[in-house]
N, C-alpha and C. Protein backbone atom coordinates (compact mmCIF):
# COMPACT_ATOMS: atom_id res chain seq x y z
N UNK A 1 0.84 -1.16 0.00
CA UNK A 1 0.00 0.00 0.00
C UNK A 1 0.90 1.24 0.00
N UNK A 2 0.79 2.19 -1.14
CA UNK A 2 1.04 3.39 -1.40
C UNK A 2 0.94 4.68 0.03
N UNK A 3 1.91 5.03 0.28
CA UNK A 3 1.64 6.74 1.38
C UNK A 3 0.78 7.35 0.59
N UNK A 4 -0.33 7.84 0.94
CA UNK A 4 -1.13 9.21 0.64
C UNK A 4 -0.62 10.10 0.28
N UNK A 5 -0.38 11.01 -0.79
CA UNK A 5 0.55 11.97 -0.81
C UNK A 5 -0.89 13.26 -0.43
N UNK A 6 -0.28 14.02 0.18
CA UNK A 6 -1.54 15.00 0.76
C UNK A 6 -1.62 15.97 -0.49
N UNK A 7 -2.63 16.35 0.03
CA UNK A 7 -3.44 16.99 -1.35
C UNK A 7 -3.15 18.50 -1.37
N UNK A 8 -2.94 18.65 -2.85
CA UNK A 8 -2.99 19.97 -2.91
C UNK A 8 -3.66 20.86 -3.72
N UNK A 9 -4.48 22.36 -3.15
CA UNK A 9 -5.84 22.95 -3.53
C UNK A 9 -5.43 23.06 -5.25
N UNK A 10 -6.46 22.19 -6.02
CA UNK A 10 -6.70 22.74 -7.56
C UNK A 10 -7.03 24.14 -7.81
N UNK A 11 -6.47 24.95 -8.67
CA UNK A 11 -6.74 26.29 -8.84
C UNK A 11 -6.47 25.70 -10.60
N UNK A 12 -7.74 26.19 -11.41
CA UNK A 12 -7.91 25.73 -12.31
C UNK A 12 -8.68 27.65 -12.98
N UNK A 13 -9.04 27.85 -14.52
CA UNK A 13 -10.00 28.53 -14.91
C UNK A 13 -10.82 29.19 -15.06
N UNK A 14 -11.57 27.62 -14.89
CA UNK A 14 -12.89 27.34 -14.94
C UNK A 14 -13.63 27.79 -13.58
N UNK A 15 -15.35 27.70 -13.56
CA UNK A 15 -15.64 27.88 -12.69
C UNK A 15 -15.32 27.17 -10.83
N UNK A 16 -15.35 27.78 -10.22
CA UNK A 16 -15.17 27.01 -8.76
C UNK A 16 -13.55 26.74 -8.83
N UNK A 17 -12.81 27.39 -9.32
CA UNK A 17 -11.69 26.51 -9.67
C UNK A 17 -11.21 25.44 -10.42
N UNK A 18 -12.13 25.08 -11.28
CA UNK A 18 -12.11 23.73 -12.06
C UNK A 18 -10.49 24.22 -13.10
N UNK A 19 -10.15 22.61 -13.32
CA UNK A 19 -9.54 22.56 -14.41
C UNK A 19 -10.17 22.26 -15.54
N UNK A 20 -9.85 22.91 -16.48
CA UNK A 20 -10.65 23.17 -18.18
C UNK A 20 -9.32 22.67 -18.88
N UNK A 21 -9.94 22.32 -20.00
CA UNK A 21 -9.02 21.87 -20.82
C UNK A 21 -7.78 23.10 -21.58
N UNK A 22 -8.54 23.81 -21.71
CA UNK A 22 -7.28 25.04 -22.05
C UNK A 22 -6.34 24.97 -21.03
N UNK A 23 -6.46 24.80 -20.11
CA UNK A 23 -5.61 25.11 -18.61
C UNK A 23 -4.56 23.99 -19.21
N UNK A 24 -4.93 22.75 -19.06
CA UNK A 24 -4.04 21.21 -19.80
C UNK A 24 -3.10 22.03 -20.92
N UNK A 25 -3.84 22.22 -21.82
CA UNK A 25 -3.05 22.87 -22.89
C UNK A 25 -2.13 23.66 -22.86
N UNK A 26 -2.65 24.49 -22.16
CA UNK A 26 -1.33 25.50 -21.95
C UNK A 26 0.01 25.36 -21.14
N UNK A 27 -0.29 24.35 -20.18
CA UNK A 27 0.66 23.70 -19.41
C UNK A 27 1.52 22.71 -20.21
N UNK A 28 0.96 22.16 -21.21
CA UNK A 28 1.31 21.02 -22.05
C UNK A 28 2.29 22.02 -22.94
N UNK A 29 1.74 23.28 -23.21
CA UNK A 29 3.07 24.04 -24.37
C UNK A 29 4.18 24.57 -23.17
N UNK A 30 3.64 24.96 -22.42
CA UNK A 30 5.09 25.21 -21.16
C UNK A 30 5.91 24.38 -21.34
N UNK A 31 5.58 23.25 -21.22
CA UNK A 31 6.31 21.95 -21.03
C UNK A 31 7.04 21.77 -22.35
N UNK A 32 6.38 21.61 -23.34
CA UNK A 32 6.76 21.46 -24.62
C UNK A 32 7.83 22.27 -25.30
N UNK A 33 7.60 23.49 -24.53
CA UNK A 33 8.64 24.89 -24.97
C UNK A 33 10.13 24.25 -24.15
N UNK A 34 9.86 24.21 -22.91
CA UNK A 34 10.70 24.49 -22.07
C UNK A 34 11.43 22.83 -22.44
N UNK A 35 11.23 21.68 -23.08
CA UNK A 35 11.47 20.59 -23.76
C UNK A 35 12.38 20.87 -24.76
N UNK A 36 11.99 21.59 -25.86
CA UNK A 36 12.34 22.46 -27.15
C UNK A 36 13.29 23.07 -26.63
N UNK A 37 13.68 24.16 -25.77
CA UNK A 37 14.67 24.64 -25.56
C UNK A 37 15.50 23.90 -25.23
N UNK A 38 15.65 22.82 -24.39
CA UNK A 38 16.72 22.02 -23.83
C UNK A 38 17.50 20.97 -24.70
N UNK A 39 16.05 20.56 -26.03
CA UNK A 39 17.21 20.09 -27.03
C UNK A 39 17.82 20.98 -27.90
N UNK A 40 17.61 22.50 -28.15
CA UNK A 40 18.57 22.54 -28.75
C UNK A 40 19.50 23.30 -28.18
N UNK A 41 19.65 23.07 -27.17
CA UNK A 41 21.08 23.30 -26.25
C UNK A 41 21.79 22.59 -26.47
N UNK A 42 21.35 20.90 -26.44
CA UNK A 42 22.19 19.81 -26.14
C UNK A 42 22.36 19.28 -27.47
N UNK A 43 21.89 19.77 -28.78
CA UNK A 43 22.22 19.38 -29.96
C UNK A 43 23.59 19.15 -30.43
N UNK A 44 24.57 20.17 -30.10
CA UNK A 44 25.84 20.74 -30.69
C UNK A 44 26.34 19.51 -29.09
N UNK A 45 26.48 19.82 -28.40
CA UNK A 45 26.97 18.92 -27.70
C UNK A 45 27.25 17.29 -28.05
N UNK A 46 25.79 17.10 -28.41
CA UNK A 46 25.41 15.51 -29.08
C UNK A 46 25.79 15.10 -30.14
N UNK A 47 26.28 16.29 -30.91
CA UNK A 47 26.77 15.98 -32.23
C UNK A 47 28.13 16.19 -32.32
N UNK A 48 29.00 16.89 -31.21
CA UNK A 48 30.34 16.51 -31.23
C UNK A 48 30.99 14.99 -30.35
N UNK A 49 29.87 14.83 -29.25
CA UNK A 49 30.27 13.41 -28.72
C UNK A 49 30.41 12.68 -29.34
N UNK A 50 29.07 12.48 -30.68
CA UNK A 50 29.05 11.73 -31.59
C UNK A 50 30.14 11.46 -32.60
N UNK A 51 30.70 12.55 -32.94
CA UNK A 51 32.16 12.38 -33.67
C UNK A 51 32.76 11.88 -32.85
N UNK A 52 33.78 12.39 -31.77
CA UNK A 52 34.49 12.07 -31.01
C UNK A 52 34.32 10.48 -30.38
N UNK A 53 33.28 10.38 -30.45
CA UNK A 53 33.23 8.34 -29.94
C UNK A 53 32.81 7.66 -31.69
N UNK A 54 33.13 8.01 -32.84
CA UNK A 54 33.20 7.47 -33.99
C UNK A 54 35.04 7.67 -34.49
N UNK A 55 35.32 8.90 -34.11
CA UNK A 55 36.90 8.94 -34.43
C UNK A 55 37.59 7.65 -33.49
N UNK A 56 36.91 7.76 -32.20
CA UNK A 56 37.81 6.93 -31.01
C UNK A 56 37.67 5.24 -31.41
N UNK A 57 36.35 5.14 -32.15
CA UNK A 57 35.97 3.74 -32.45
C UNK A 57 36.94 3.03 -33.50
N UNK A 58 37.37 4.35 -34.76
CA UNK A 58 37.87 4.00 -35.93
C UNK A 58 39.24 3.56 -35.39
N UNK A 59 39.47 4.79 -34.24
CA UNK A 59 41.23 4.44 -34.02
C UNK A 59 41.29 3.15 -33.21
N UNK A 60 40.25 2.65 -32.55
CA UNK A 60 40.38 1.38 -31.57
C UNK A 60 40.64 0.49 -32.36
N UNK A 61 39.54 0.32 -33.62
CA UNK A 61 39.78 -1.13 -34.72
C UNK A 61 40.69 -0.98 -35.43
N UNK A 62 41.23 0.24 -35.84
CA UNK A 62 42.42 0.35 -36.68
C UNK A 62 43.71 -0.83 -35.85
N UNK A 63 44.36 0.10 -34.54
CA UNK A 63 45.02 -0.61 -33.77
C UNK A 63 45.29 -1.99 -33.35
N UNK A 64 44.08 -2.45 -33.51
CA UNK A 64 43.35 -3.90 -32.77
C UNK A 64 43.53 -4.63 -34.17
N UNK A 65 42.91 -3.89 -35.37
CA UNK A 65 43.49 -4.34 -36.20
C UNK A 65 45.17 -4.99 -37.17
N UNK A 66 45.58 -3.68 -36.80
CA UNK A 66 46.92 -3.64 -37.02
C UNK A 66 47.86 -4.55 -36.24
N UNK A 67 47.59 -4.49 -34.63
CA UNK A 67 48.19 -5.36 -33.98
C UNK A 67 48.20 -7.24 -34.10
N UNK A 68 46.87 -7.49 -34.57
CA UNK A 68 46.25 -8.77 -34.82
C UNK A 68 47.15 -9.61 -35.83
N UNK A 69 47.44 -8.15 -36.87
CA UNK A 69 47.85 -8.52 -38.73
C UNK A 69 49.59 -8.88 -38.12
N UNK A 70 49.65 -8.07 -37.30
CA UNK A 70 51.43 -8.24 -36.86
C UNK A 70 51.60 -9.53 -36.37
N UNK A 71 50.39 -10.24 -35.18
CA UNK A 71 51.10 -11.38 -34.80
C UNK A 71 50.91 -12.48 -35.51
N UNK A 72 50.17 -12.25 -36.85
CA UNK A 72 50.07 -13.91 -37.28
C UNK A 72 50.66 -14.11 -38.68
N UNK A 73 51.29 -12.57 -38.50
CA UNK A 73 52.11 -12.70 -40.06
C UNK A 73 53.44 -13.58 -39.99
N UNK A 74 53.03 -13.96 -41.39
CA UNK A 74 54.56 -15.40 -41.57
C UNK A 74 55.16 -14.56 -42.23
N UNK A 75 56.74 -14.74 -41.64
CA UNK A 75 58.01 -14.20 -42.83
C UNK A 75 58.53 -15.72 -43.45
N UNK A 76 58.16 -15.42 -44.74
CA UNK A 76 58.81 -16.45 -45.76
C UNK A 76 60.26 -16.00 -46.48
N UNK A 77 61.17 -16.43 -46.24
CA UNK A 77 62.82 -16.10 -46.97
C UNK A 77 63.14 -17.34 -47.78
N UNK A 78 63.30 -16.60 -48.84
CA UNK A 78 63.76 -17.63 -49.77
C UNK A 78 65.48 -17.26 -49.94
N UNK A 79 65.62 -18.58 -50.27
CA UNK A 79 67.57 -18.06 -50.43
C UNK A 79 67.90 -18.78 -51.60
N UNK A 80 68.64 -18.56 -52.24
CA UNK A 80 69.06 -18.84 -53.78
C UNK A 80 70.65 -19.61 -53.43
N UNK A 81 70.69 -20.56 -53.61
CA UNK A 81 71.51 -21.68 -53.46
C UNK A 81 72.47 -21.50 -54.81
């Protein structure tokens, strides 16, 4: 069983205090704005991490690569008799 969270007075609009649907709405674009602003703060951010962990990825397999090709390479010498 859930704590009660105590209540707090609706101040709405509408009559008596009611909440009306415009009231929803308009709270819903607050939200929506204040949403909107925060991504495109974090756009330029998101899009340099994004390079920066694609450069770091290329240089990991490069390496991993390179190192792999070194240990299983055969040296073949031929000698002329």
């Amino acid at each position: 069983m859930s704590p009660k969270l105590p209540s707090r007075p609706v101040h709405g609009s509408g009559p008596g205090g009611r909440i009306e649907l415009r009231d929803i709405q308009s709270k819903l674009e607050d939200i929506r704005g204040d949403a909107d602003e925060t991504t495109e703060k974090a756009k330029p951010v998101v899009v340099i991490g994004a390079v920066v962990g694609v450069v770091v990825l290329v240089g990991v397999a490069f390496y991993l690569g390179r190192r792999k090709g070194r240990r299983k390479s055969t040296w073949v010498e031929i000698r002329r008799l």
